[in-house]
PDB file of N, CA and C in Angstrom:
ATOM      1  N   UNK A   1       0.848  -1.162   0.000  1.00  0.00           N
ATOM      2  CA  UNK A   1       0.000   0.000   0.000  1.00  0.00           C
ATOM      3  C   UNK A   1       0.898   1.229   0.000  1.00  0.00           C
ATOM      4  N   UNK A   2       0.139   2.185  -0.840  1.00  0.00           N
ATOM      5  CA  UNK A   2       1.259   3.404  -1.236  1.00  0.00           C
ATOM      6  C   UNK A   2       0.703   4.722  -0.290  1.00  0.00           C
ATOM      7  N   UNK A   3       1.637   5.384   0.241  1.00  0.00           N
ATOM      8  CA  UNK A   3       0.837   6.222   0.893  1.00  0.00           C
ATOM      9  C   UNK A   3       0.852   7.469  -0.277  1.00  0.00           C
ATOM     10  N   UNK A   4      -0.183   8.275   0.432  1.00  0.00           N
ATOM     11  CA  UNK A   4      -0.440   9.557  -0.260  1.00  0.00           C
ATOM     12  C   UNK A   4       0.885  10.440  -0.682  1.00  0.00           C
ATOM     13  N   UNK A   5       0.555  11.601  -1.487  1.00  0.00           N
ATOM     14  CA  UNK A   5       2.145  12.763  -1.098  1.00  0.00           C
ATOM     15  C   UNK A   5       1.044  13.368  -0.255  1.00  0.00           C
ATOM     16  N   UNK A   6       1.741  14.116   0.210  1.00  0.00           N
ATOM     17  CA  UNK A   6       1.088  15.206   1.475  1.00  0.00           C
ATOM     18  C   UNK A   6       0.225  16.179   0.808  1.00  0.00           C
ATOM     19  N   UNK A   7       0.354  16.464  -0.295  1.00  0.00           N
ATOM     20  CA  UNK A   7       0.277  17.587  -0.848  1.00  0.00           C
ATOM     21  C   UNK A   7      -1.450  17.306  -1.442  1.00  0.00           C
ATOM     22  N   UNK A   8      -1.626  16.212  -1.535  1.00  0.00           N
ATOM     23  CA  UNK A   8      -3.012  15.767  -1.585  1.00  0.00           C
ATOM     24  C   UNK A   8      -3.917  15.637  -0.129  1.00  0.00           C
ATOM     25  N   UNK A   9      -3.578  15.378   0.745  1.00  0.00           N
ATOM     26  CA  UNK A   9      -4.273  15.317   2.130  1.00  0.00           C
ATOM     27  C   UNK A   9      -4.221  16.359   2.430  1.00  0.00           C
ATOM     28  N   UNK A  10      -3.238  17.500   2.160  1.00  0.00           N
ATOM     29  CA  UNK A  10      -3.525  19.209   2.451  1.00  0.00           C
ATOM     30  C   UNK A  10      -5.085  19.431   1.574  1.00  0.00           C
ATOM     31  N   UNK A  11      -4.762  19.200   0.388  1.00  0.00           N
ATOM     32  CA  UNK A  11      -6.435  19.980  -0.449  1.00  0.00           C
ATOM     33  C   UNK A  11      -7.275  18.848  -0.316  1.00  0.00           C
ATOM     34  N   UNK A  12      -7.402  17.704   0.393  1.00  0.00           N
ATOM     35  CA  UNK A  12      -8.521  17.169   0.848  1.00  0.00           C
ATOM     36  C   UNK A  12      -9.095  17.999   2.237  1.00  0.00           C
ATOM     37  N   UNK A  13      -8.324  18.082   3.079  1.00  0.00           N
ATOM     38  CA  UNK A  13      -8.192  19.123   4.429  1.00  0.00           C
ATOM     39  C   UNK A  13      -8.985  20.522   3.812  1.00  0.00           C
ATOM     40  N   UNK A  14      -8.269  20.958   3.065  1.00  0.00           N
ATOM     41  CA  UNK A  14      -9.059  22.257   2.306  1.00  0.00           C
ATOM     42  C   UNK A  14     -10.749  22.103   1.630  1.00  0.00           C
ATOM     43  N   UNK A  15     -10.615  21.232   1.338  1.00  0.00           N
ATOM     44  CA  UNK A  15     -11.506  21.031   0.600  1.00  0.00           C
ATOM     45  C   UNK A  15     -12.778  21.087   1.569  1.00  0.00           C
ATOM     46  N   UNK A  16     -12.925  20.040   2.542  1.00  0.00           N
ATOM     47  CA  UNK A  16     -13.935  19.785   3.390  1.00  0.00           C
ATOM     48  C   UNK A  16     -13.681  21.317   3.842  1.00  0.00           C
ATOM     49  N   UNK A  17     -12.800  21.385   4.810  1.00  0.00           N
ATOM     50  CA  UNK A  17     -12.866  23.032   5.211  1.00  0.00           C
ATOM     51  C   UNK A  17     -13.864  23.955   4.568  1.00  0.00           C
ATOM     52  N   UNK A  18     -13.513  24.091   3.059  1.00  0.00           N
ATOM     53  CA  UNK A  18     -14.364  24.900   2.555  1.00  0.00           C
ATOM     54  C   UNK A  18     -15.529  24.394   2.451  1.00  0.00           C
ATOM     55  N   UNK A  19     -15.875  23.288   2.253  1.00  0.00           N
ATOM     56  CA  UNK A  19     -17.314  23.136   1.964  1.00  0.00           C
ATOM     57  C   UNK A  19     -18.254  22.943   3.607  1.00  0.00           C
ATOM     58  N   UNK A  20     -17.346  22.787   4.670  1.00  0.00           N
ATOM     59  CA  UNK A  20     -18.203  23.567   5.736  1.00  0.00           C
ATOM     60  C   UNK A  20     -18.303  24.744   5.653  1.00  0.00           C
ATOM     61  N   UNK A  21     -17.688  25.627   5.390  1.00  0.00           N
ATOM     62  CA  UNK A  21     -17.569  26.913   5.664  1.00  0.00           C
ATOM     63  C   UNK A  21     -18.828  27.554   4.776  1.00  0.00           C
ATOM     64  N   UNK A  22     -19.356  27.169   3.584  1.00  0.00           N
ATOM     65  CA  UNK A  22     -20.367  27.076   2.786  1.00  0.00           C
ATOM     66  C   UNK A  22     -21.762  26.764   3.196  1.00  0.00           C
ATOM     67  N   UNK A  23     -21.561  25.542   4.135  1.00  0.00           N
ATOM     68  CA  UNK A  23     -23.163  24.475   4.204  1.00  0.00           C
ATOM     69  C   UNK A  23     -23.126  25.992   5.265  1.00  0.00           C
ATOM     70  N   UNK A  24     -24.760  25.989   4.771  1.00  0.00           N
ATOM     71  CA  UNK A  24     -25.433  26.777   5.925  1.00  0.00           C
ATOM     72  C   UNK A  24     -26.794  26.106   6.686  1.00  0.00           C
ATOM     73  N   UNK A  25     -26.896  25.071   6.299  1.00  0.00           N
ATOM     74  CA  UNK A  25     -27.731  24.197   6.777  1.00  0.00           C
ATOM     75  C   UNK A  25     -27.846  24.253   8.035  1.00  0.00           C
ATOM     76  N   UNK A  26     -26.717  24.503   9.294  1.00  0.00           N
ATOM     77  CA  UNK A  26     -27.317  24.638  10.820  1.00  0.00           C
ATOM     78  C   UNK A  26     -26.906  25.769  11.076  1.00  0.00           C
ATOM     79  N   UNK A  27     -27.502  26.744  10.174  1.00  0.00           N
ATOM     80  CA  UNK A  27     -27.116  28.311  10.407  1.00  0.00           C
ATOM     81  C   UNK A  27     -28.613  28.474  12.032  1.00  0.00           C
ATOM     82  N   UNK A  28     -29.622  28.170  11.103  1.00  0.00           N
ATOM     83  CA  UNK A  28     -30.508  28.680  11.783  1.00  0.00           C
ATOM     84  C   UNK A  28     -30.555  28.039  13.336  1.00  0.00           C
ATOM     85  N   UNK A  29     -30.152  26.666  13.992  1.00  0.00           N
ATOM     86  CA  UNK A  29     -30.262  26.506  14.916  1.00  0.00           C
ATOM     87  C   UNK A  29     -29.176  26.888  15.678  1.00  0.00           C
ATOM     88  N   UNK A  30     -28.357  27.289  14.978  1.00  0.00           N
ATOM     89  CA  UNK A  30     -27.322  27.770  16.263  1.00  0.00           C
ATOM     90  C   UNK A  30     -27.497  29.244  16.248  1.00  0.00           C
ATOM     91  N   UNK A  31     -28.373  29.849  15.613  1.00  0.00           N
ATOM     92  CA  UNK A  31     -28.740  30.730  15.957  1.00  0.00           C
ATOM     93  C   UNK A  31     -29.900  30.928  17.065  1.00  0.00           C
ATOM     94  N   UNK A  32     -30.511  29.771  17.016  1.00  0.00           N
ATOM     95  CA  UNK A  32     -31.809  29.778  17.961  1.00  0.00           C
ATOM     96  C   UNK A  32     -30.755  29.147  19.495  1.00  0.00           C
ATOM     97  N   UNK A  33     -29.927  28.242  19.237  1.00  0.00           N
ATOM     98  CA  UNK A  33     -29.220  27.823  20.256  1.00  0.00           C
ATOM     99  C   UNK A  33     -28.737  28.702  21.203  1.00  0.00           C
ATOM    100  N   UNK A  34     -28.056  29.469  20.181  1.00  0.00           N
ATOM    101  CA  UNK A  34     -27.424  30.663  20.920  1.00  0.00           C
ATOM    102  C   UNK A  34     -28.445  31.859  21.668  1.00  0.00           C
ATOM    103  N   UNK A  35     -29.593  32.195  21.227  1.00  0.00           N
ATOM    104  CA  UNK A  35     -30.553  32.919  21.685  1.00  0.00           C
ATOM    105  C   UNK A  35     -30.976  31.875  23.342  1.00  0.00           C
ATOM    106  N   UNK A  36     -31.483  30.997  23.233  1.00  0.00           N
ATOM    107  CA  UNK A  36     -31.565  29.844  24.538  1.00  0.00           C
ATOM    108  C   UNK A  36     -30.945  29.814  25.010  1.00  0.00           C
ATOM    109  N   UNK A  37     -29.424  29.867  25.190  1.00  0.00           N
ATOM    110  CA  UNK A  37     -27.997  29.714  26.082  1.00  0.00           C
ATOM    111  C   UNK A  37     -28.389  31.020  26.209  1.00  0.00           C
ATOM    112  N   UNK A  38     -28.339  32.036  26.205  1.00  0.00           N
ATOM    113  CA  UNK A  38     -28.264  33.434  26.080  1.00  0.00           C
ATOM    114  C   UNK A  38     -29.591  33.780  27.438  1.00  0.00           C
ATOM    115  N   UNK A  39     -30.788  33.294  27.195  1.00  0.00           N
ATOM    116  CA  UNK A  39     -31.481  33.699  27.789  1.00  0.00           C
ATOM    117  C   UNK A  39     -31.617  32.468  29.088  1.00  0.00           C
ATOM    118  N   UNK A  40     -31.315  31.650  28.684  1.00  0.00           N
ATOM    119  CA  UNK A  40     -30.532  30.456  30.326  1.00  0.00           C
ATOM    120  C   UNK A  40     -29.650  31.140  31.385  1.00  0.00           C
ATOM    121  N   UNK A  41     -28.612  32.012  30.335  1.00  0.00           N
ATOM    122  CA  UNK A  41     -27.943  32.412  31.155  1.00  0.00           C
ATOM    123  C   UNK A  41     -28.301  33.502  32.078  1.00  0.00           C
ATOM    124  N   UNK A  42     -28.877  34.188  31.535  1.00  0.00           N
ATOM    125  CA  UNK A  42     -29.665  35.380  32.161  1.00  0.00           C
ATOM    126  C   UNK A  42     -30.551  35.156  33.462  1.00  0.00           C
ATOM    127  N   UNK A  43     -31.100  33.965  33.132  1.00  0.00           N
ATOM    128  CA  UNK A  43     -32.102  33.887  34.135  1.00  0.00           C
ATOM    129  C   UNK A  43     -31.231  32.551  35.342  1.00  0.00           C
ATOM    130  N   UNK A  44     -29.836  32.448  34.516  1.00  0.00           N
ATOM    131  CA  UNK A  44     -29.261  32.079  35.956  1.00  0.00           C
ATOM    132  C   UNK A  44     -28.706  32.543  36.602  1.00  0.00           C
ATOM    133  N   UNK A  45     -28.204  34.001  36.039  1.00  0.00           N
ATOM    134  CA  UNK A  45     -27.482  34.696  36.908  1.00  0.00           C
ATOM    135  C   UNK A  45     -28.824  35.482  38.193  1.00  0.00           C
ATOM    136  N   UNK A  46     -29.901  35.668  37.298  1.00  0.00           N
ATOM    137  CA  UNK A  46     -30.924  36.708  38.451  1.00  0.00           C
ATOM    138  C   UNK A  46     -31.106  35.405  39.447  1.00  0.00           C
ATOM    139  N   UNK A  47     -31.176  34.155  39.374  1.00  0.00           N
ATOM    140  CA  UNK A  47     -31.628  32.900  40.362  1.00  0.00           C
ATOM    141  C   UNK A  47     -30.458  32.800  41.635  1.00  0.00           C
ATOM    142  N   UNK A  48     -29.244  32.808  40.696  1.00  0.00           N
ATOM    143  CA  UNK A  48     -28.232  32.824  41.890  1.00  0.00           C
ATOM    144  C   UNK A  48     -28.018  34.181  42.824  1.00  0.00           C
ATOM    145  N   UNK A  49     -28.769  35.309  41.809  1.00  0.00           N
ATOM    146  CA  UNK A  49     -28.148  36.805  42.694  1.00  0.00           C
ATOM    147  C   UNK A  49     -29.284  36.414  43.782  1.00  0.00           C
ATOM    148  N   UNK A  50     -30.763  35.858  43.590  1.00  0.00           N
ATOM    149  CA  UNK A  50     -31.511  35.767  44.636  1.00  0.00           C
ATOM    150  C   UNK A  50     -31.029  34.697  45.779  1.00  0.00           C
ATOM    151  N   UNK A  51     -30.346  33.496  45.323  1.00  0.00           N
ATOM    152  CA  UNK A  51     -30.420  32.830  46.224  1.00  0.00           C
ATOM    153  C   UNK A  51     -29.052  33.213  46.857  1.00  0.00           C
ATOM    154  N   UNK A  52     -27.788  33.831  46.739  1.00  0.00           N
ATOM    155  CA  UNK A  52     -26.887  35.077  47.606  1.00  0.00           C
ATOM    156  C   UNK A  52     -27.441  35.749  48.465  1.00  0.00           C
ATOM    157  N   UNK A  53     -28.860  36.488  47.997  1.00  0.00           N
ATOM    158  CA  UNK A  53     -29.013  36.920  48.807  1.00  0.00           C
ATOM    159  C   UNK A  53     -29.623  36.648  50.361  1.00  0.00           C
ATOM    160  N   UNK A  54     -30.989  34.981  49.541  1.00  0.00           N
ATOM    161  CA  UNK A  54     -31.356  34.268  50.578  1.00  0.00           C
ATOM    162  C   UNK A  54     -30.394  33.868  51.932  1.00  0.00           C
ATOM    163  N   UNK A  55     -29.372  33.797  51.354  1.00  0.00           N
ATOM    164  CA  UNK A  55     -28.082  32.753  52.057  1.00  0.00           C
ATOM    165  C   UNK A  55     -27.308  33.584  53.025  1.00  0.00           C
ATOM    166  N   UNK A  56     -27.405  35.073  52.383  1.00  0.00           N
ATOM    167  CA  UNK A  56     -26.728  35.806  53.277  1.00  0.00           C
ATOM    168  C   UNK A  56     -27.661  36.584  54.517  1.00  0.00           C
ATOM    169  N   UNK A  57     -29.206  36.573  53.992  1.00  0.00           N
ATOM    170  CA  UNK A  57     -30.233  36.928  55.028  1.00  0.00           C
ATOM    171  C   UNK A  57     -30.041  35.577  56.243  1.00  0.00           C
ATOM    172  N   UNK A  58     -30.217  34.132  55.813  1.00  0.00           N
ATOM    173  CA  UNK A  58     -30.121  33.338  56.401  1.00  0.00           C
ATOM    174  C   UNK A  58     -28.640  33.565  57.880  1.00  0.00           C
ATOM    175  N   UNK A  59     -27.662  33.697  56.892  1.00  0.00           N
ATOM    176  CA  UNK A  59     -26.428  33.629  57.437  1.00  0.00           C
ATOM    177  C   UNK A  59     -26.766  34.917  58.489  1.00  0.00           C
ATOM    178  N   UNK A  60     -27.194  35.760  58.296  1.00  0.00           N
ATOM    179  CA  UNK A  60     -27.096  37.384  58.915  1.00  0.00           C
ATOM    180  C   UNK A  60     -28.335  37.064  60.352  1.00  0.00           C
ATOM    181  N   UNK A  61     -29.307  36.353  60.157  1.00  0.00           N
ATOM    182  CA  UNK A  61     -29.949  35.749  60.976  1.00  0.00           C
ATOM    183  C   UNK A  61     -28.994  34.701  62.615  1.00  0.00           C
ATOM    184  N   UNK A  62     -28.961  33.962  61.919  1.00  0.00           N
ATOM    185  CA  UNK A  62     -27.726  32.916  62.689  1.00  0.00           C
ATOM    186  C   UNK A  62     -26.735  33.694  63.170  1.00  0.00           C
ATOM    187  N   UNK A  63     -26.000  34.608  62.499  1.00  0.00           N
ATOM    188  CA  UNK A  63     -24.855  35.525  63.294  1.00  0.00           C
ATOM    189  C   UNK A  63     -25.770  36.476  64.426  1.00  0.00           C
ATOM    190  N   UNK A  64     -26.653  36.830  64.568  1.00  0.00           N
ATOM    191  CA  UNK A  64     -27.720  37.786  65.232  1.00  0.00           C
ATOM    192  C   UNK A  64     -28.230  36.420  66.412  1.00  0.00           C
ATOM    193  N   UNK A  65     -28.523  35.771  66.058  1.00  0.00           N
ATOM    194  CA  UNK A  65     -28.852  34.719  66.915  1.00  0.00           C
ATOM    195  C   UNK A  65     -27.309  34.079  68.108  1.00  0.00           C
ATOM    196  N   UNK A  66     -26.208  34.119  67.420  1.00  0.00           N
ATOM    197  CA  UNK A  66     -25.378  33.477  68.288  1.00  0.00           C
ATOM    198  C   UNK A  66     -24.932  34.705  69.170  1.00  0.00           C
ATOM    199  N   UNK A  67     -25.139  35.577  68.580  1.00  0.00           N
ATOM    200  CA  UNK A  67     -24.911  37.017  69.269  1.00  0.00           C
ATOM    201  C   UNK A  67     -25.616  37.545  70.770  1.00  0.00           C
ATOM    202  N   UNK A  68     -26.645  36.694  70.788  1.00  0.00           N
ATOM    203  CA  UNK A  68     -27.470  36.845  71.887  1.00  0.00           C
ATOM    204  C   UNK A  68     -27.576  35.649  72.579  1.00  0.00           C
ATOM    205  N   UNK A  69     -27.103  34.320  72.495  1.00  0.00           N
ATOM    206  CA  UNK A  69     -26.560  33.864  73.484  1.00  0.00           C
ATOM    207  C   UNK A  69     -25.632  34.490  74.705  1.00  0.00           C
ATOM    208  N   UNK A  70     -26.573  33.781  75.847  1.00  0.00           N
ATOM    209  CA  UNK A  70     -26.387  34.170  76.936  1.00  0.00           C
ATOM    210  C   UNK A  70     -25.051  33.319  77.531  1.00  0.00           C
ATOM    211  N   UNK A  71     -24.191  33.489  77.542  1.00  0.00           N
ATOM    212  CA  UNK A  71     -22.905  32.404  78.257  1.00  0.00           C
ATOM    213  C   UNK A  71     -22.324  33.169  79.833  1.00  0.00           C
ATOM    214  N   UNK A  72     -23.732  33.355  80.745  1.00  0.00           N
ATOM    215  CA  UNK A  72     -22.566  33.334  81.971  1.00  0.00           C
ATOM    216  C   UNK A  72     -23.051  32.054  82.591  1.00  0.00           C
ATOM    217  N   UNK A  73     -22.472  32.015  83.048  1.00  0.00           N
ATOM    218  CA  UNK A  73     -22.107  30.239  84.334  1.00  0.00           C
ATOM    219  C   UNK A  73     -22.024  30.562  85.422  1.00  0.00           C
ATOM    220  N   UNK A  74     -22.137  29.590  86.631  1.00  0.00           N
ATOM    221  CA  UNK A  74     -21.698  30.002  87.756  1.00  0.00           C
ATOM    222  C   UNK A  74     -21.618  28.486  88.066  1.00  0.00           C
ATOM    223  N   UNK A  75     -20.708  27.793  88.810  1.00  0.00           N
ATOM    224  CA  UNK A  75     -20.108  26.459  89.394  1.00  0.00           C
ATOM    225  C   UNK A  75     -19.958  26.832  90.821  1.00  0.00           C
ATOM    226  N   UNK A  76     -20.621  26.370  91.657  1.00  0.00           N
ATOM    227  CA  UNK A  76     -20.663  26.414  93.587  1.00  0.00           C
ATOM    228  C   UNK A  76     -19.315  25.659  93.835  1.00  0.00           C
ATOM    229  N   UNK A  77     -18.953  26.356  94.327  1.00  0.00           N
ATOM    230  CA  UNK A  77     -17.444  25.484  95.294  1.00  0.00           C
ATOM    231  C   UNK A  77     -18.312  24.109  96.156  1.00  0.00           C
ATOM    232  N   UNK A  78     -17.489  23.116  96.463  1.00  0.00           N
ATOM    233  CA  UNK A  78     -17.974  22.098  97.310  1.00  0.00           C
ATOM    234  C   UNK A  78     -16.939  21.733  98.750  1.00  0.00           C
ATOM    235  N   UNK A  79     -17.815  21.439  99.224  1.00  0.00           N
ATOM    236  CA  UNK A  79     -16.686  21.058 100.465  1.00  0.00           C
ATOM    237  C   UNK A  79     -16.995  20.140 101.068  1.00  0.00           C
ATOM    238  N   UNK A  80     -16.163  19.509 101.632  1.00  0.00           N
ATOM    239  CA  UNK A  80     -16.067  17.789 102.244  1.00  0.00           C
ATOM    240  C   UNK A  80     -15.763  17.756 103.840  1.00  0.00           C
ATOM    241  N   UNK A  81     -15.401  16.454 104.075  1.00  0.00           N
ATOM    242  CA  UNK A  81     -15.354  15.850 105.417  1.00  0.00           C
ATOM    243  C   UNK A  81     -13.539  16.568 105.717  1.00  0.00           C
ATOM    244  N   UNK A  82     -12.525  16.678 104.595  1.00  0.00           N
ATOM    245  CA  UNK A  82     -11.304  16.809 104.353  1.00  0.00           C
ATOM    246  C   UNK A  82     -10.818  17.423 103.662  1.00  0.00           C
ATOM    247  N   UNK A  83     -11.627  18.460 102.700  1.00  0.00           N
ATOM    248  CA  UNK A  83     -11.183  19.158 101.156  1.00  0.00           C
ATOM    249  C   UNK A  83     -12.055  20.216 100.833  1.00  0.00           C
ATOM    250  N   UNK A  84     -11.908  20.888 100.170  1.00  0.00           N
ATOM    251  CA  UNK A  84     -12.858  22.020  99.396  1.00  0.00           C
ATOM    252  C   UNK A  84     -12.538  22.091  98.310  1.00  0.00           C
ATOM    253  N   UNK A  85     -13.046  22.280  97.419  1.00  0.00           N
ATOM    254  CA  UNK A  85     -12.638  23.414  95.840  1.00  0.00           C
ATOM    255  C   UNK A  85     -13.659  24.441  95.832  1.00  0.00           C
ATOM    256  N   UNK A  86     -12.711  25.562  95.364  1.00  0.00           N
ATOM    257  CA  UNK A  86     -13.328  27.035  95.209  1.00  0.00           C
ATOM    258  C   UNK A  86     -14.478  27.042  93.780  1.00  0.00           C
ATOM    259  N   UNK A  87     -15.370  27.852  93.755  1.00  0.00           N
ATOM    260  CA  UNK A  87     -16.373  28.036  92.893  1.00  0.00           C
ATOM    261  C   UNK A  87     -16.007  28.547  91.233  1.00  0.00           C
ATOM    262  N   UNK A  88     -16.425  28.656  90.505  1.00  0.00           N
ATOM    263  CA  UNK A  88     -16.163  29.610  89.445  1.00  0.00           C
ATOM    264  C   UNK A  88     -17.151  29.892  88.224  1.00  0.00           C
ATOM    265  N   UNK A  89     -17.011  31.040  87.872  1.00  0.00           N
ATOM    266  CA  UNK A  89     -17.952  31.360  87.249  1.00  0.00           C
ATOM    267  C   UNK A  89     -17.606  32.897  86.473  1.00  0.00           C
ATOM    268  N   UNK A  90     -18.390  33.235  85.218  1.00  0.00           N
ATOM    269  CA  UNK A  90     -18.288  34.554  84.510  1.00  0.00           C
ATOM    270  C   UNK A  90     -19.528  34.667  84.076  1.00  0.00           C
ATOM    271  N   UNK A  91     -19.373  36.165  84.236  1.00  0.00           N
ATOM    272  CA  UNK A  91     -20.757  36.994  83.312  1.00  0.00           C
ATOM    273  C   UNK A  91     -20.805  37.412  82.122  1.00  0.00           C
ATOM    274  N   UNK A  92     -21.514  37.091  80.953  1.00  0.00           N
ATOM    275  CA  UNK A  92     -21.196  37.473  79.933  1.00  0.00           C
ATOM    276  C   UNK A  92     -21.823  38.571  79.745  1.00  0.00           C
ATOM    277  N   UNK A  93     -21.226  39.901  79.103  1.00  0.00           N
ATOM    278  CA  UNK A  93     -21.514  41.522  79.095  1.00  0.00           C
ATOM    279  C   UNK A  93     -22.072  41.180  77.599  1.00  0.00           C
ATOM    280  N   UNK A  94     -23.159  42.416  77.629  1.00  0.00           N
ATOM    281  CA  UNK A  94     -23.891  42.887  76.229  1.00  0.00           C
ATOM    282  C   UNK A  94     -22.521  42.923  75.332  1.00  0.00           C
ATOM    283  N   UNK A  95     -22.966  42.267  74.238  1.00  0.00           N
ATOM    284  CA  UNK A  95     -21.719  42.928  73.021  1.00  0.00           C
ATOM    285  C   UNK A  95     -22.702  44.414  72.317  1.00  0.00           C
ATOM    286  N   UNK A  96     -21.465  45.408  72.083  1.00  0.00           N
ATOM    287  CA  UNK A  96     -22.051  46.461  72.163  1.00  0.00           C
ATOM    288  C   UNK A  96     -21.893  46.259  70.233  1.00  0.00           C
ATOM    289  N   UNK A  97     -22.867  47.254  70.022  1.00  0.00           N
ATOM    290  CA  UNK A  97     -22.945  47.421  68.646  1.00  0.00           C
ATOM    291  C   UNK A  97     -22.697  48.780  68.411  1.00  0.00           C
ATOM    292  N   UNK A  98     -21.210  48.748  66.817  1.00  0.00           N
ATOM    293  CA  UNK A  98     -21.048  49.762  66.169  1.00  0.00           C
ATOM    294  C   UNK A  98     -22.083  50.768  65.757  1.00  0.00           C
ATOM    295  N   UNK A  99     -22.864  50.027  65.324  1.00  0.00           N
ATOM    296  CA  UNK A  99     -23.639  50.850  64.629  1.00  0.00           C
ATOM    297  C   UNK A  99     -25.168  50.254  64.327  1.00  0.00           C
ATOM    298  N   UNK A 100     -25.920  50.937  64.616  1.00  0.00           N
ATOM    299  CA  UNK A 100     -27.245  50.731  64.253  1.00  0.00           C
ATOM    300  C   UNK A 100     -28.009  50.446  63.146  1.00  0.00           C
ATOM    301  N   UNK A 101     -27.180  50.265  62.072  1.00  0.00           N
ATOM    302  CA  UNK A 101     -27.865  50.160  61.052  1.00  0.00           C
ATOM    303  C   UNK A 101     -26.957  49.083  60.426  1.00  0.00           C
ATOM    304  N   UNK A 102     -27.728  47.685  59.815  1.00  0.00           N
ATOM    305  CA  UNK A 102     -27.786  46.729  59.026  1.00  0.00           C
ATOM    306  C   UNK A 102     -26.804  46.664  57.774  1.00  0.00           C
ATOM    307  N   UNK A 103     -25.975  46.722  57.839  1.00  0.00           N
ATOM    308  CA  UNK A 103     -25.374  46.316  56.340  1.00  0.00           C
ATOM    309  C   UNK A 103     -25.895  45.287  55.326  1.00  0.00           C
ATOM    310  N   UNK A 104     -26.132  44.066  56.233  1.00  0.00           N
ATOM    311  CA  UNK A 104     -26.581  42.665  55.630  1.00  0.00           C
ATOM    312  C   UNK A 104     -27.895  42.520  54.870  1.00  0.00           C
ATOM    313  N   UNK A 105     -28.628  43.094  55.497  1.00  0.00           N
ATOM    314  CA  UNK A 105     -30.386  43.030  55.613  1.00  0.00           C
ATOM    315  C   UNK A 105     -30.908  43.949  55.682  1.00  0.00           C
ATOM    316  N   UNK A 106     -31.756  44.773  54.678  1.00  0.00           N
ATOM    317  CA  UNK A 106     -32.050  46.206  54.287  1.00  0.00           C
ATOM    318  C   UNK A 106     -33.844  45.666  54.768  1.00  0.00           C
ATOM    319  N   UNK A 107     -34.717  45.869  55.644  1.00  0.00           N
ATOM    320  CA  UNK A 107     -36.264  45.995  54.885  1.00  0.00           C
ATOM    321  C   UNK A 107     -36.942  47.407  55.268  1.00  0.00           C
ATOM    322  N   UNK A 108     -37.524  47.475  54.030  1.00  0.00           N
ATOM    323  CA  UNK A 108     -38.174  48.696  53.842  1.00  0.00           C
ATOM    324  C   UNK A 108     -39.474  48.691  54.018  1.00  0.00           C
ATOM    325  N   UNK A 109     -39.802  49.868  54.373  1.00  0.00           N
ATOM    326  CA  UNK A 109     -41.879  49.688  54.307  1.00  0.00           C
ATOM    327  C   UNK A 109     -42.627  49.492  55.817  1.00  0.00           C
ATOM    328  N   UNK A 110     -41.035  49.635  56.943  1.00  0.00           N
ATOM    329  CA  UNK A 110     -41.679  49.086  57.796  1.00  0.00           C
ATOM    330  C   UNK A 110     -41.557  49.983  58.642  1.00  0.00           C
ATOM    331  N   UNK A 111     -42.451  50.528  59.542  1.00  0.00           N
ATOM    332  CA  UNK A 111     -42.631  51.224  60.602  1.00  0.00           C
ATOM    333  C   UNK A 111     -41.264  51.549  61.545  1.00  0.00           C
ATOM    334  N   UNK A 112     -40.719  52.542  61.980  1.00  0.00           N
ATOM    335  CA  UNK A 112     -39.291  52.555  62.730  1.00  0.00           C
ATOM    336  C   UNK A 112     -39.424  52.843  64.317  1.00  0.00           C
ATOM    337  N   UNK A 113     -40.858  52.148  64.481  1.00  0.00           N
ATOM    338  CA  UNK A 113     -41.085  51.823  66.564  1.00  0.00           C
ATOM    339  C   UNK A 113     -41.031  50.984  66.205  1.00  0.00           C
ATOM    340  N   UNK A 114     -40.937  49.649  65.438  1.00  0.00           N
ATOM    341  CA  UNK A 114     -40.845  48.180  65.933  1.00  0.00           C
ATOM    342  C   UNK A 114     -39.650  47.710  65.608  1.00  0.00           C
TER     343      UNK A 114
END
């Protein structure tokens, strides 16, 4: 078996080349394709900006919540027939807040006594 010269598998290469470059036969669906990816994408970016934001209301919740845990203790000393141990215990102080106003969580519309 003889192989080709090269110089023929170049303008076979060309050849098809060009005659894709011609067929317009899936002009129209990758035009519709591209309109669908296009508008997929769109409506995944507004899905994820909502659910960021769900996640960070969530998250902004839970940080507000651990914030108001109460952690003081108090442990009674005990004492025996021969021994004692001393008591111990702490108070946990208000954490004070910078600032009064929300960075995380904006709502509007709502009355400013409650």
């Amino acid at each position: 078996m003889l192989a080709e010269p090269s110089h023929s598998v170049g303008q076979s290469v060309s050849r098809r080349l060009v005659a894709l470059w011609q067929d317009d036969r899936g002009f129209v669906i990758s035009i519709e394709l591209i309109l669908i990816v296009t508008i997929l994408v769109i409506g995944l970016i507004a899905g994820l900006t909502a659910l960021r934001d769900a996640v960070v209301s969530e998250l902004t919740d839970v940080a507000r919540g651990v914030q108001q845990l109460h952690q003081s203790y108090q442990a009674n000393g005990a004492t025996g027939a021969a021994s004692s141990t001393s008591g111990s215990g702490i108070i946990d102080r208000v954490d004070v807040e910078t600032s009064d106003v929300s960075f995380c969580t904006a709502v509007y519309g709502l009355d400013e006594s409650l």
